[in-house]
PDB file of N, CA and C in Angstrom:
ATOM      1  N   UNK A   1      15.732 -15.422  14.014  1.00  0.00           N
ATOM      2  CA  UNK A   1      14.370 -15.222  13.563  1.00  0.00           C
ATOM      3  C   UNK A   1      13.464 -14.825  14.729  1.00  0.00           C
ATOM      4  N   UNK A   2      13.747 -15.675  16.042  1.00  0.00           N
ATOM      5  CA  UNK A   2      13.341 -15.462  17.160  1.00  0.00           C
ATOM      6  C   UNK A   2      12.990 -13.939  17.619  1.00  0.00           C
ATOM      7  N   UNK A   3      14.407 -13.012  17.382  1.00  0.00           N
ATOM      8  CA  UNK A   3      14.509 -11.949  17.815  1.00  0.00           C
ATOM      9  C   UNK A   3      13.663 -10.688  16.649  1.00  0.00           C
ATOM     10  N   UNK A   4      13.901 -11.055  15.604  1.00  0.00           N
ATOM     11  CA  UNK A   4      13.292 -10.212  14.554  1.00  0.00           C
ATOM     12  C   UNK A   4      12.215 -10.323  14.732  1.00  0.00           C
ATOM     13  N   UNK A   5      11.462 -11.519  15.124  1.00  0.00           N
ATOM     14  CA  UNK A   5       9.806 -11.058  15.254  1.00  0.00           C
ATOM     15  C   UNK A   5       9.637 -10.426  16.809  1.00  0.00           C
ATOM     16  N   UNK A   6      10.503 -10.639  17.637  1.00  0.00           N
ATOM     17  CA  UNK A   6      10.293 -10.362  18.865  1.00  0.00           C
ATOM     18  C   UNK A   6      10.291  -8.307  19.015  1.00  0.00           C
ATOM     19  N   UNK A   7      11.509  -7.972  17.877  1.00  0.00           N
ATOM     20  CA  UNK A   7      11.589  -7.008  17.544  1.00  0.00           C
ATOM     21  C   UNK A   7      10.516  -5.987  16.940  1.00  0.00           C
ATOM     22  N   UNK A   8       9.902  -6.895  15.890  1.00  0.00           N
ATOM     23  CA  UNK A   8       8.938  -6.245  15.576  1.00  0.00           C
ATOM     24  C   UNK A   8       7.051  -6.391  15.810  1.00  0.00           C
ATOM     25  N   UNK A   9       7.207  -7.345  17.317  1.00  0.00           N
ATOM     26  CA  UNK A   9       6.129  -7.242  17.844  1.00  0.00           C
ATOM     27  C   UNK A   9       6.152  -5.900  18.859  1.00  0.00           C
ATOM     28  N   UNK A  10       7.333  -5.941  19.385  1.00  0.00           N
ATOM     29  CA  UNK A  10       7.464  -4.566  20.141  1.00  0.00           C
ATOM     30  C   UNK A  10       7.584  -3.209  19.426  1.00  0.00           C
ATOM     31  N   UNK A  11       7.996  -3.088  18.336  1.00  0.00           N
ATOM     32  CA  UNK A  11       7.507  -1.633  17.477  1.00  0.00           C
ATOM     33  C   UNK A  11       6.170  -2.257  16.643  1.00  0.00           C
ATOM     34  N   UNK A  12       5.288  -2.997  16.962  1.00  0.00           N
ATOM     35  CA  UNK A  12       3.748  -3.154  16.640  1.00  0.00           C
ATOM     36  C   UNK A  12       3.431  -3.213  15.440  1.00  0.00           C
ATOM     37  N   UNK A  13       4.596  -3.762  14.549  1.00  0.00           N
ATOM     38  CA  UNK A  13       4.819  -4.204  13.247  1.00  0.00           C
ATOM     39  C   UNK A  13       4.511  -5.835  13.127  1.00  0.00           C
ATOM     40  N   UNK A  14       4.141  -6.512  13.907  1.00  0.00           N
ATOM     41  CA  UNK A  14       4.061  -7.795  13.875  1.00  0.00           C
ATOM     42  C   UNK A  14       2.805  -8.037  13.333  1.00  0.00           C
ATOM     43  N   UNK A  15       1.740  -7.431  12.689  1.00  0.00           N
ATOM     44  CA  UNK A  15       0.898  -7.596  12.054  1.00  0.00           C
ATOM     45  C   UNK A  15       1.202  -7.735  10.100  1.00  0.00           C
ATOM     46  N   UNK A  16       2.133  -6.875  10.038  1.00  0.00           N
ATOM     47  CA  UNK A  16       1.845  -7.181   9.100  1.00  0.00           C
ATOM     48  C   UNK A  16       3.373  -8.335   8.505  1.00  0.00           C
ATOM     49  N   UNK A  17       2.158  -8.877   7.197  1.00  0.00           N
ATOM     50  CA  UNK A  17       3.508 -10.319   7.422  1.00  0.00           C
ATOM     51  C   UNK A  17       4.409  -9.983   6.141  1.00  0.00           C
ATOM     52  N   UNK A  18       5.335 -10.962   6.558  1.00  0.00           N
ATOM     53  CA  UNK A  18       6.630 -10.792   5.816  1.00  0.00           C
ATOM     54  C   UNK A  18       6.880 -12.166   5.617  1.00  0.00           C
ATOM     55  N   UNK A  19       6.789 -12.429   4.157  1.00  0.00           N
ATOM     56  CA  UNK A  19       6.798 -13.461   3.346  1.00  0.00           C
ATOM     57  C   UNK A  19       8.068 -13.868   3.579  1.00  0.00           C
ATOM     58  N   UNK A  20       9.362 -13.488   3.558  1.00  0.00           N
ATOM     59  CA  UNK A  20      10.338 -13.932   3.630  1.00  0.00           C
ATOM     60  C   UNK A  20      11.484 -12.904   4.273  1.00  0.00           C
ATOM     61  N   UNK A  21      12.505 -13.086   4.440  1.00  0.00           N
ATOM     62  CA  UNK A  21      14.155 -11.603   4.686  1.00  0.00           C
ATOM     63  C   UNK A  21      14.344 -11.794   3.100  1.00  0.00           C
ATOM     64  N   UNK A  22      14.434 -12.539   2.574  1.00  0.00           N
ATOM     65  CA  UNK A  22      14.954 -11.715   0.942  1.00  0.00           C
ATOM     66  C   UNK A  22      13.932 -11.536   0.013  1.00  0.00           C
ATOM     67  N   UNK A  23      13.819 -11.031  -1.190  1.00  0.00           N
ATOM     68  CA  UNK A  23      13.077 -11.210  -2.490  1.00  0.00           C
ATOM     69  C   UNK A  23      13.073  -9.579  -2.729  1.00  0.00           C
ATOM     70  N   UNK A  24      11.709  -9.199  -3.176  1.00  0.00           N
ATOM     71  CA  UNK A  24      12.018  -8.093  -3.849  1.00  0.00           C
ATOM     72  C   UNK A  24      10.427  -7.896  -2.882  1.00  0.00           C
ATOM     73  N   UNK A  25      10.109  -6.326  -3.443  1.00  0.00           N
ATOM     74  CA  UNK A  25       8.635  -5.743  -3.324  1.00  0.00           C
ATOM     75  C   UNK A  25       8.391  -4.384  -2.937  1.00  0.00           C
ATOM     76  N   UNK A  26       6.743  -4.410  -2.384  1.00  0.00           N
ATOM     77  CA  UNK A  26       6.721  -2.927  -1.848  1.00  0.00           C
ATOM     78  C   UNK A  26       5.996  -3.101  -0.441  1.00  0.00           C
ATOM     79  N   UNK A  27       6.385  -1.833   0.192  1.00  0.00           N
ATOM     80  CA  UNK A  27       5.690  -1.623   1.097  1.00  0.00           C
ATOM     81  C   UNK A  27       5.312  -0.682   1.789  1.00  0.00           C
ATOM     82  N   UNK A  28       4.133  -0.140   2.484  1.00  0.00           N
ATOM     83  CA  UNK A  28       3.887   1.214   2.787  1.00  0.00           C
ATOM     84  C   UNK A  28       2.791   1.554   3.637  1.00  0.00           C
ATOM     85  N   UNK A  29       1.852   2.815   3.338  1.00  0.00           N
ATOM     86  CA  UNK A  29       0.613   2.948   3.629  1.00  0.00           C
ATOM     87  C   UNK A  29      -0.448   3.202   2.235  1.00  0.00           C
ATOM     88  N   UNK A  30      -1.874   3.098   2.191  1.00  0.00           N
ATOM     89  CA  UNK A  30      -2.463   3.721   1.840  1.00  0.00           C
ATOM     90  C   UNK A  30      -3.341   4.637   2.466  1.00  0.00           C
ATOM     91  N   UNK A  31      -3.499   5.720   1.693  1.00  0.00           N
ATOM     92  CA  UNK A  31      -4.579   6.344   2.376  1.00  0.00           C
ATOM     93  C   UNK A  31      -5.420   7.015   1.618  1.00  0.00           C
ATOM     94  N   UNK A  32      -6.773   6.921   1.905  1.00  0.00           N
ATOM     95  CA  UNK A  32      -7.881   8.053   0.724  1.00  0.00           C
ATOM     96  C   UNK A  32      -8.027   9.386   1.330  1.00  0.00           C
ATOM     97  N   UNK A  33      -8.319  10.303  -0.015  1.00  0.00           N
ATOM     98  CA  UNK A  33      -8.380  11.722   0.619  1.00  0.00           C
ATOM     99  C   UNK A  33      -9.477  12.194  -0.761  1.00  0.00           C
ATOM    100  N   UNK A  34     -10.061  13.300  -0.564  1.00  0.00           N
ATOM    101  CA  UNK A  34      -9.791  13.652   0.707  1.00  0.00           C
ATOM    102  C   UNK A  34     -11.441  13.298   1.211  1.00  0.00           C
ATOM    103  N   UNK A  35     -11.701  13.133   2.349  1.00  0.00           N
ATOM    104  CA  UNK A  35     -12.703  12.700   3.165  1.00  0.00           C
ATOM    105  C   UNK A  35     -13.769  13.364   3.426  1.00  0.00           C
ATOM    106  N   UNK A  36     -13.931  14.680   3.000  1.00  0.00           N
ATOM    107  CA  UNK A  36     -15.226  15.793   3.477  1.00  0.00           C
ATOM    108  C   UNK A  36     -15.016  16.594   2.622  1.00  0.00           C
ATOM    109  N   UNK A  37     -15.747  17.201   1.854  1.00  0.00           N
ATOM    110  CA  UNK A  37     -16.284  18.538   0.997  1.00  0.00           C
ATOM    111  C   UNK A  37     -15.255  19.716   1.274  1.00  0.00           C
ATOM    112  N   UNK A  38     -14.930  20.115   2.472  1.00  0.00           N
ATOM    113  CA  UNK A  38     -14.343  21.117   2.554  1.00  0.00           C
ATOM    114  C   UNK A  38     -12.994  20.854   3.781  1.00  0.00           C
ATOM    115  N   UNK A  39     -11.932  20.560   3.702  1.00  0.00           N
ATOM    116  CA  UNK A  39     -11.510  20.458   4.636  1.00  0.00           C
ATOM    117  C   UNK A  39     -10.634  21.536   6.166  1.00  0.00           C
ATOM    118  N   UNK A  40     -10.787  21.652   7.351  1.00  0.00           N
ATOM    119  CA  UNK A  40     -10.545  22.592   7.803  1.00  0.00           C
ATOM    120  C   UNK A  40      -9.132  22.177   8.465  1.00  0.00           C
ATOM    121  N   UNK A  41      -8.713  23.242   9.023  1.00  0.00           N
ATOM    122  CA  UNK A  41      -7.131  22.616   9.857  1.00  0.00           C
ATOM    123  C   UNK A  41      -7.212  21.904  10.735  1.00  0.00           C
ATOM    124  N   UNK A  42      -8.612  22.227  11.586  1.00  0.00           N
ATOM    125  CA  UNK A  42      -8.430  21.438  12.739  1.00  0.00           C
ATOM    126  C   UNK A  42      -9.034  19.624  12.606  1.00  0.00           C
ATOM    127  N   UNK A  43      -9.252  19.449  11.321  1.00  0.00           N
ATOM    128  CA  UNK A  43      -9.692  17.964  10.916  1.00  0.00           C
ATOM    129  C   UNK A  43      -9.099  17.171  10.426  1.00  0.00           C
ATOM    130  N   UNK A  44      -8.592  15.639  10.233  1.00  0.00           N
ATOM    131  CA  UNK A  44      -8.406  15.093   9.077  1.00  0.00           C
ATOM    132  C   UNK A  44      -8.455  15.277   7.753  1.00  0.00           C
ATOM    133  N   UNK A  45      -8.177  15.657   6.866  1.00  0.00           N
ATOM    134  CA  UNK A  45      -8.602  15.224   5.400  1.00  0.00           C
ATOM    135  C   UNK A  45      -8.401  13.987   4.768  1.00  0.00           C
ATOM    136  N   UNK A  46      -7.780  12.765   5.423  1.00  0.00           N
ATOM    137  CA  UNK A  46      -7.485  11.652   4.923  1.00  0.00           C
ATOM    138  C   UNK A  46      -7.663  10.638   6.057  1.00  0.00           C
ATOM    139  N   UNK A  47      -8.084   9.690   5.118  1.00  0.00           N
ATOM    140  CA  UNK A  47      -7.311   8.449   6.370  1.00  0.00           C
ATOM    141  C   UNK A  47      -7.463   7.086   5.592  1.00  0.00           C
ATOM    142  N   UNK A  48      -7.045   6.290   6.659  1.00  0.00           N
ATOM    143  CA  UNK A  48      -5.995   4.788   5.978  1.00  0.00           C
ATOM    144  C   UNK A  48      -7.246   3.786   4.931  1.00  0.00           C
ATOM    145  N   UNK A  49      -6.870   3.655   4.023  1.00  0.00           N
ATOM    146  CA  UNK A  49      -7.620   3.006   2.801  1.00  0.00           C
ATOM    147  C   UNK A  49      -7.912   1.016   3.352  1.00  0.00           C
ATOM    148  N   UNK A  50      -8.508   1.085   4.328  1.00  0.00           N
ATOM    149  CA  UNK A  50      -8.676  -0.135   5.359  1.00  0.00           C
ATOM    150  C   UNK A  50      -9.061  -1.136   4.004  1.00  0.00           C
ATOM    151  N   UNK A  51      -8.566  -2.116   4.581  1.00  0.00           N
ATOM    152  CA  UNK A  51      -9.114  -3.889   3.499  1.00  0.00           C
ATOM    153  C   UNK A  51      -9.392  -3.430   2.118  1.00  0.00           C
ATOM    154  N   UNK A  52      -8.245  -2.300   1.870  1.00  0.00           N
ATOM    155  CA  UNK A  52      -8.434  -2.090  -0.215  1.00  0.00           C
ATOM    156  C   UNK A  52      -7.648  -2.918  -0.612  1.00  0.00           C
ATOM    157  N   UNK A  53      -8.372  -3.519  -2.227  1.00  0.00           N
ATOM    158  CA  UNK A  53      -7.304  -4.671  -2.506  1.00  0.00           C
ATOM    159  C   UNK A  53      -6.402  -3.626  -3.670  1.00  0.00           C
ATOM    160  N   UNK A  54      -5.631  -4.100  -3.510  1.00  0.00           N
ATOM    161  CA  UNK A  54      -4.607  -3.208  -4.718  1.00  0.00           C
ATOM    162  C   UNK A  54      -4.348  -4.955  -5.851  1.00  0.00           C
ATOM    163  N   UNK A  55      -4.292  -3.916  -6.750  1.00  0.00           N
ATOM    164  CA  UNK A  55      -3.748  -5.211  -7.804  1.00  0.00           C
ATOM    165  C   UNK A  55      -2.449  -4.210  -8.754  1.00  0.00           C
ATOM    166  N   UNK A  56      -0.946  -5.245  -8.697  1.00  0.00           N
ATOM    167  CA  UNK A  56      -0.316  -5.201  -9.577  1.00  0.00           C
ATOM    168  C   UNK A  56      -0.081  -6.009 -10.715  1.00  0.00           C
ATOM    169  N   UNK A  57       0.081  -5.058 -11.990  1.00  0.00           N
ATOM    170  CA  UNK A  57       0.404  -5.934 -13.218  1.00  0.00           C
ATOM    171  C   UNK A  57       1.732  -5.647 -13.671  1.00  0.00           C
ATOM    172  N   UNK A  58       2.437  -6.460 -14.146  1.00  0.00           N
ATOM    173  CA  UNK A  58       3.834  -6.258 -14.770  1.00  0.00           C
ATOM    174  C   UNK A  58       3.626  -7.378 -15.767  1.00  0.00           C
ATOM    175  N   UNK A  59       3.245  -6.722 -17.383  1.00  0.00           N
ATOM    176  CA  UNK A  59       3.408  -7.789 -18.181  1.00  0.00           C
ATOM    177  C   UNK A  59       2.192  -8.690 -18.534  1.00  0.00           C
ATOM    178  N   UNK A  60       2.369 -10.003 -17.837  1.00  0.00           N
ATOM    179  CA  UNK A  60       1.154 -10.907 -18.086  1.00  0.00           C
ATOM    180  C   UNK A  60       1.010 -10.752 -16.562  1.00  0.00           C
ATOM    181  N   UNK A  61       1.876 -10.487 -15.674  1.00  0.00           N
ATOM    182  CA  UNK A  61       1.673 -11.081 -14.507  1.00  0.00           C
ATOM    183  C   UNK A  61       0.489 -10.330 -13.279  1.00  0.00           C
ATOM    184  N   UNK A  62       0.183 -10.389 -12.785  1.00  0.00           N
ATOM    185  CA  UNK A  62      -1.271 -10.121 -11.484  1.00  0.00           C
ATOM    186  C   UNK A  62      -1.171 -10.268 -10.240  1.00  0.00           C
ATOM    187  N   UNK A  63      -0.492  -9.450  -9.522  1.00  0.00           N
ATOM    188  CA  UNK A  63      -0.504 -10.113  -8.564  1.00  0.00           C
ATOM    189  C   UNK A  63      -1.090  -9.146  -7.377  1.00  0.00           C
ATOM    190  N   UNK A  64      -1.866  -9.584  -6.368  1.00  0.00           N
ATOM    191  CA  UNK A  64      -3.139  -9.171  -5.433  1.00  0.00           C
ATOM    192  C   UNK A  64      -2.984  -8.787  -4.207  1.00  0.00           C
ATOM    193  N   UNK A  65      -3.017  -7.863  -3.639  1.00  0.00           N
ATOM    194  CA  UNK A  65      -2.557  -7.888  -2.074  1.00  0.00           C
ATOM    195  C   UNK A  65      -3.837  -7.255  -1.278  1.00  0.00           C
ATOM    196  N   UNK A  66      -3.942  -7.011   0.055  1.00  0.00           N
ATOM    197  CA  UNK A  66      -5.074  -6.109   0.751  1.00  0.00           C
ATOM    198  C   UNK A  66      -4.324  -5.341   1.769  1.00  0.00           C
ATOM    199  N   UNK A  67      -4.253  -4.195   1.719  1.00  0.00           N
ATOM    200  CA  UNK A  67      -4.714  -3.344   3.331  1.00  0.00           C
ATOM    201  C   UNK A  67      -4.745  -4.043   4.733  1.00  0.00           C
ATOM    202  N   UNK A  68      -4.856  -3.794   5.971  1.00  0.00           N
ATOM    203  CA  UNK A  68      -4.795  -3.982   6.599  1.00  0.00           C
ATOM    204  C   UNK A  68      -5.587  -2.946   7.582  1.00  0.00           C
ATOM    205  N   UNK A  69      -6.256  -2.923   8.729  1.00  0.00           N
ATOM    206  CA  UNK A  69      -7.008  -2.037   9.627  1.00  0.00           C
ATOM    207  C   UNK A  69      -6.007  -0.730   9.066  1.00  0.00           C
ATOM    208  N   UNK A  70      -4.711  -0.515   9.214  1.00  0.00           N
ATOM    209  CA  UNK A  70      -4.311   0.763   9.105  1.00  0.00           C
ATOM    210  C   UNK A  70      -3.867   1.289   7.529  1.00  0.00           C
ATOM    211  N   UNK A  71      -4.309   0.671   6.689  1.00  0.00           N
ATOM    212  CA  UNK A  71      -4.120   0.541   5.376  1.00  0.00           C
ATOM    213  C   UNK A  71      -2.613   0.422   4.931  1.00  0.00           C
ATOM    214  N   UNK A  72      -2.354  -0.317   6.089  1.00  0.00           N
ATOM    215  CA  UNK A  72      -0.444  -1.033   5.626  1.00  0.00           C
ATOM    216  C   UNK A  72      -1.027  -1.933   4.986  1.00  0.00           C
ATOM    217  N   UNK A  73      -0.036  -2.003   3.585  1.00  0.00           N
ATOM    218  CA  UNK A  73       0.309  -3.267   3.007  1.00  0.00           C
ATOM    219  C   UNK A  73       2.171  -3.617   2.584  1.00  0.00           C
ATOM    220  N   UNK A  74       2.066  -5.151   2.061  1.00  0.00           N
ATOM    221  CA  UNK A  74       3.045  -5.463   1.700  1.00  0.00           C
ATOM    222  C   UNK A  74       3.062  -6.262   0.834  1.00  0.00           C
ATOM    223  N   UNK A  75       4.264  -6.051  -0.568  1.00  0.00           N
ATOM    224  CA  UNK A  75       3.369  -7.459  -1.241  1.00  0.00           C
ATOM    225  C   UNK A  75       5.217  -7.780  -2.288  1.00  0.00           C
ATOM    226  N   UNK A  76       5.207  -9.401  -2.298  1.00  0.00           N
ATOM    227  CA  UNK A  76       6.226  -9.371  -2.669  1.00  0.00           C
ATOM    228  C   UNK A  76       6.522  -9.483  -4.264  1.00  0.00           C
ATOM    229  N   UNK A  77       7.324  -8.865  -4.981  1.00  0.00           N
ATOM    230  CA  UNK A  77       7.081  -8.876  -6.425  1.00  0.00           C
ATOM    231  C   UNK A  77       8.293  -8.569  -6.919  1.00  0.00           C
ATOM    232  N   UNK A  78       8.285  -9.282  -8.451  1.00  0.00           N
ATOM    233  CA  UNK A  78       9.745  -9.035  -9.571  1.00  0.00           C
ATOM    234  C   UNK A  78       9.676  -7.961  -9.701  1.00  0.00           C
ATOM    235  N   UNK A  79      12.035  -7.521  -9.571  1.00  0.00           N
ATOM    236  CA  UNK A  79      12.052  -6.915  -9.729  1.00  0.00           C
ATOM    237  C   UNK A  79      11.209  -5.940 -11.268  1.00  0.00           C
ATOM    238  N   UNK A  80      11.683  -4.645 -11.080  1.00  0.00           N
ATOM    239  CA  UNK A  80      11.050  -3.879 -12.381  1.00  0.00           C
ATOM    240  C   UNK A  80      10.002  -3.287 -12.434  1.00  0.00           C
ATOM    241  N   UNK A  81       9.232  -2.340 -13.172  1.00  0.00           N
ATOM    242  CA  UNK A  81       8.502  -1.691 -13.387  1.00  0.00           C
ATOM    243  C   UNK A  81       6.895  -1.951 -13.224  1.00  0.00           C
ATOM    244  N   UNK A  82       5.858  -1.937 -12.155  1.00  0.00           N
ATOM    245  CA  UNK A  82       4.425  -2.185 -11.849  1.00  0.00           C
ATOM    246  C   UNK A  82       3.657  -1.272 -12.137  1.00  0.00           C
ATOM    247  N   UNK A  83       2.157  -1.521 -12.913  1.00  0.00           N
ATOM    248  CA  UNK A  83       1.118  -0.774 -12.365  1.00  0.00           C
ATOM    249  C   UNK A  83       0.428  -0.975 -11.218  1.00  0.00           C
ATOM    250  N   UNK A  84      -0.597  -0.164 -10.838  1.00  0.00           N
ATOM    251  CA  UNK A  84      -0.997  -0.311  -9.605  1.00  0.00           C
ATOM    252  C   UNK A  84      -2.867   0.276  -9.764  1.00  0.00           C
ATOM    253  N   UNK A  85      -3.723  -0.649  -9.358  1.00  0.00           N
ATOM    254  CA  UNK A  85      -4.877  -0.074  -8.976  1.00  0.00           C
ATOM    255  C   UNK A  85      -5.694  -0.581  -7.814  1.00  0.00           C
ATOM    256  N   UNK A  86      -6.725  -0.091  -7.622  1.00  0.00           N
ATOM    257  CA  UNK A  86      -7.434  -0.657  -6.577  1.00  0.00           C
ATOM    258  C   UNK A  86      -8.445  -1.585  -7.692  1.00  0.00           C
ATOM    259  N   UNK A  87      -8.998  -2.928  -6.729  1.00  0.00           N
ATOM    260  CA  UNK A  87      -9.427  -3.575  -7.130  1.00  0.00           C
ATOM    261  C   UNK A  87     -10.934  -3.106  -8.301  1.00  0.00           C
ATOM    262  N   UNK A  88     -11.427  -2.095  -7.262  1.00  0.00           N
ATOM    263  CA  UNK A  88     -12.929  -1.538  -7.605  1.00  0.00           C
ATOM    264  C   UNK A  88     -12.820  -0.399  -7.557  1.00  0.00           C
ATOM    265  N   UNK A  89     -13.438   0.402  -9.116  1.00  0.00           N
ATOM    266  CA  UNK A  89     -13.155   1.464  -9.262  1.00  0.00           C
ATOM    267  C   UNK A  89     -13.922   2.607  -8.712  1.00  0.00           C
ATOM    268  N   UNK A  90     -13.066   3.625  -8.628  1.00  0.00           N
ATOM    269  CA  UNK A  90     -14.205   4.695  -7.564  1.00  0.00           C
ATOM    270  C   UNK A  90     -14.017   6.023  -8.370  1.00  0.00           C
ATOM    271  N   UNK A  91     -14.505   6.856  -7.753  1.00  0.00           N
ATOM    272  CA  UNK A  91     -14.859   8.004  -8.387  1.00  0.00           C
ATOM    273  C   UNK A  91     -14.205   9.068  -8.700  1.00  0.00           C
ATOM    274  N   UNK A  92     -13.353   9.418  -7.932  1.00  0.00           N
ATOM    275  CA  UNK A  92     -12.215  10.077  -7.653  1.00  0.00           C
ATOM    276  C   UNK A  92     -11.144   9.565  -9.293  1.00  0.00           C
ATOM    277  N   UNK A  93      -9.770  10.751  -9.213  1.00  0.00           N
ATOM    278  CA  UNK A  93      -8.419  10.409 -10.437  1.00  0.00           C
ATOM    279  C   UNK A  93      -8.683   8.771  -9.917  1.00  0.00           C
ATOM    280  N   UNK A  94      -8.442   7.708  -8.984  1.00  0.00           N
ATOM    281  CA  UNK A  94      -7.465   6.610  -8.988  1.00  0.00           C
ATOM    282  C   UNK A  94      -6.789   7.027  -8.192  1.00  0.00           C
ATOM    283  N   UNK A  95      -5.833   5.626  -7.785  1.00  0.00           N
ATOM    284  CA  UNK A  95      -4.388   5.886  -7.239  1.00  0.00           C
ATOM    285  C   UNK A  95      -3.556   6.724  -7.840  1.00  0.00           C
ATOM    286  N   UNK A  96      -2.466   7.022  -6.551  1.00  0.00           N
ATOM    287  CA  UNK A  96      -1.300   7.652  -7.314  1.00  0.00           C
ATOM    288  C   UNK A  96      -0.123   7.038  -6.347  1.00  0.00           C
ATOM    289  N   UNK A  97       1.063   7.180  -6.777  1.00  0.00           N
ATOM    290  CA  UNK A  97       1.506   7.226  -8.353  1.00  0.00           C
ATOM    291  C   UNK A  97       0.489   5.749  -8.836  1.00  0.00           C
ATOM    292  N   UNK A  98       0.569   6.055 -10.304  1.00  0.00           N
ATOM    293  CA  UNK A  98      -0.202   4.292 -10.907  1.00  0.00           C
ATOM    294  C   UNK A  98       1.354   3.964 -11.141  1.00  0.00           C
ATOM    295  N   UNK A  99       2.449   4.100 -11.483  1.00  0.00           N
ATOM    296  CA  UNK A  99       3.951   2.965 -11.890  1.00  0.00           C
ATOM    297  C   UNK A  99       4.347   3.153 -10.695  1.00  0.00           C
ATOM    298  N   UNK A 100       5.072   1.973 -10.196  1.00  0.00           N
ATOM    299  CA  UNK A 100       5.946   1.634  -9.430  1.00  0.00           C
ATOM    300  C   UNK A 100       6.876   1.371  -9.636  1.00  0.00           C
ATOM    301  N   UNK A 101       8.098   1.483  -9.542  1.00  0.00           N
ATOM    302  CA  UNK A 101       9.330   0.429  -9.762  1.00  0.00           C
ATOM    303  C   UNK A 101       9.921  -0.718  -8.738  1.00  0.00           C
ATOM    304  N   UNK A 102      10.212  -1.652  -8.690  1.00  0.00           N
ATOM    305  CA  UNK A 102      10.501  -2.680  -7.654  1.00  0.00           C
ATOM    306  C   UNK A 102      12.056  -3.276  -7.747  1.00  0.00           C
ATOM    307  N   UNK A 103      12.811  -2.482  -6.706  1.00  0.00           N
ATOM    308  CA  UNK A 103      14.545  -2.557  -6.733  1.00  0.00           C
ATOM    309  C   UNK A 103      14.363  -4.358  -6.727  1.00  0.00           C
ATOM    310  N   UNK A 104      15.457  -4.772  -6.984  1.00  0.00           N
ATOM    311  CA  UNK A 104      16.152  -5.961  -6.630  1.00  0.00           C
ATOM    312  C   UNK A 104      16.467  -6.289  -5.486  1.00  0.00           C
ATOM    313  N   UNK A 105      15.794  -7.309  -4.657  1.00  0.00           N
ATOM    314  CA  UNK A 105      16.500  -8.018  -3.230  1.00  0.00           C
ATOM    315  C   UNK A 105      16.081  -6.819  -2.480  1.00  0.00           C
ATOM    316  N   UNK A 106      15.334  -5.991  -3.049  1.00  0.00           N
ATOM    317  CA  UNK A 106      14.896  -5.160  -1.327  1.00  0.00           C
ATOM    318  C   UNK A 106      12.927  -5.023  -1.086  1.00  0.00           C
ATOM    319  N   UNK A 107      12.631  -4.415  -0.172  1.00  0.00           N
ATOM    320  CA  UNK A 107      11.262  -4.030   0.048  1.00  0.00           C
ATOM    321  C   UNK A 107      10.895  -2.414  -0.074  1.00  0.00           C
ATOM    322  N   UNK A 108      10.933  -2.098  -1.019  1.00  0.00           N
ATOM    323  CA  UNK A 108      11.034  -0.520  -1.091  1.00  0.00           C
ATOM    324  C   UNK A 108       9.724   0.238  -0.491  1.00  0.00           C
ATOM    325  N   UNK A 109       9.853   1.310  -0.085  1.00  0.00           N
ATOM    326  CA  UNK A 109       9.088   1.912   0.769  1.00  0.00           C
ATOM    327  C   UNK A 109       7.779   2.576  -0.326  1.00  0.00           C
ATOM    328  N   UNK A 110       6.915   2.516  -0.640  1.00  0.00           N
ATOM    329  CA  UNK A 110       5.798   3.229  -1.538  1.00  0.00           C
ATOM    330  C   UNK A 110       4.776   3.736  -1.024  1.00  0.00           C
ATOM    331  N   UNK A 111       3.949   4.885  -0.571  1.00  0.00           N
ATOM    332  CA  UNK A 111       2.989   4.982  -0.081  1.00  0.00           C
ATOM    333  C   UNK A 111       1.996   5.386  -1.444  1.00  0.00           C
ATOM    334  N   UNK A 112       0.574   5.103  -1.196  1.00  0.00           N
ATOM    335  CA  UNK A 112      -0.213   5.125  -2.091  1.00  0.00           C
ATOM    336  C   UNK A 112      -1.253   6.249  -1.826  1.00  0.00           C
ATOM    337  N   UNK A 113      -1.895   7.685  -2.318  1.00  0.00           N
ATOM    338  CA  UNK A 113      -3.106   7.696  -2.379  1.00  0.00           C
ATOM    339  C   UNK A 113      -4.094   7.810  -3.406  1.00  0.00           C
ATOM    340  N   UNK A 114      -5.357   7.346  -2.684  1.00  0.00           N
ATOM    341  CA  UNK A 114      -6.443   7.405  -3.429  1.00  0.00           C
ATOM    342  C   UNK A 114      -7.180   8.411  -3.389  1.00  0.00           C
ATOM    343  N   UNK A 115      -7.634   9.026  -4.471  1.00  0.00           N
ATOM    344  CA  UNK A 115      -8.401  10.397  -4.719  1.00  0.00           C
ATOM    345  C   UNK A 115      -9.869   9.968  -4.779  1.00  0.00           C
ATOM    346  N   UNK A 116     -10.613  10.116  -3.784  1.00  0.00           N
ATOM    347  CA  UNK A 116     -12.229   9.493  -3.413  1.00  0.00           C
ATOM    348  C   UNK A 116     -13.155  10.674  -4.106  1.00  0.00           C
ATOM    349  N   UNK A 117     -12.804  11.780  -4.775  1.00  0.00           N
ATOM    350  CA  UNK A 117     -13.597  12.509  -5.456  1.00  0.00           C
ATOM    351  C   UNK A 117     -14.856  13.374  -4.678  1.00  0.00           C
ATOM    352  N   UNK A 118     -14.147  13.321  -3.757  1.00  0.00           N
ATOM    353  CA  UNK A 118     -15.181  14.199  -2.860  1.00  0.00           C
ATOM    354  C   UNK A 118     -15.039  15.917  -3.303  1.00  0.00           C
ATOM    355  N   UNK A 119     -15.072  16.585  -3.444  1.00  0.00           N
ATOM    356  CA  UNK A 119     -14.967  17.796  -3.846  1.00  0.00           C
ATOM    357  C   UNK A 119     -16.082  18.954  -3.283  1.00  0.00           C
TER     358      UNK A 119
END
């Protein structure tokens, strides 16, 4: 255990936490786009969706996660099929994808964006 966090303080992953080595879930980035009216090559058009809360539902179930400064999250959940939104709705489509699926016994990789409706 020693070494796994030691591991991933040195690739600068030690921020974000990890509930356990087994179960199920997702994990990734978010990011909103696009960020300015017109975007050019030499700019950004996106960037990381900082302290957004995402909420998944599967069923009856709810379950809540947040962002992080770089809009990593992680969140652990039954296997099977999730929706996905941000807590507070904005102006823009929503997230995408809204379904998720969640393998068995792993942390599957998902990145999220949000369409901020800038146009």
């Amino acid at each position: 255990m020693l070494r796994l966090a030691t591991a991933l303080s040195v690739l600068g992953l030690a921020t974000i936490p990890i509930p356990s080595l087994g179960g199920s879930g997702l994990r990734g980035v978010v990011v909103r786009a696009p960020t300015a009216p017109a975007c050019v090559k030499s700019a950004l058009c996106s960037a990381p969706a900082k302290n957004t809360t995402l909420v998944f539902t599967n069923r009856s179930r709810v379950v809540r996660t947040q962002t992080d400064a770089k809009g990593r999250y992680r969140v652990g959940l039954a296997p099977g099929w999730w929706r996905v939104r941000t807590a507070r709705a904005g102006v823009g489509s929503g997230i995408h994808p809204q379904r998720v699926q969640v393998a068995a016994a792993r942390f599957r990789l998902v990145d999220f964006s949000i369409d901020t409706g800038i146009r």
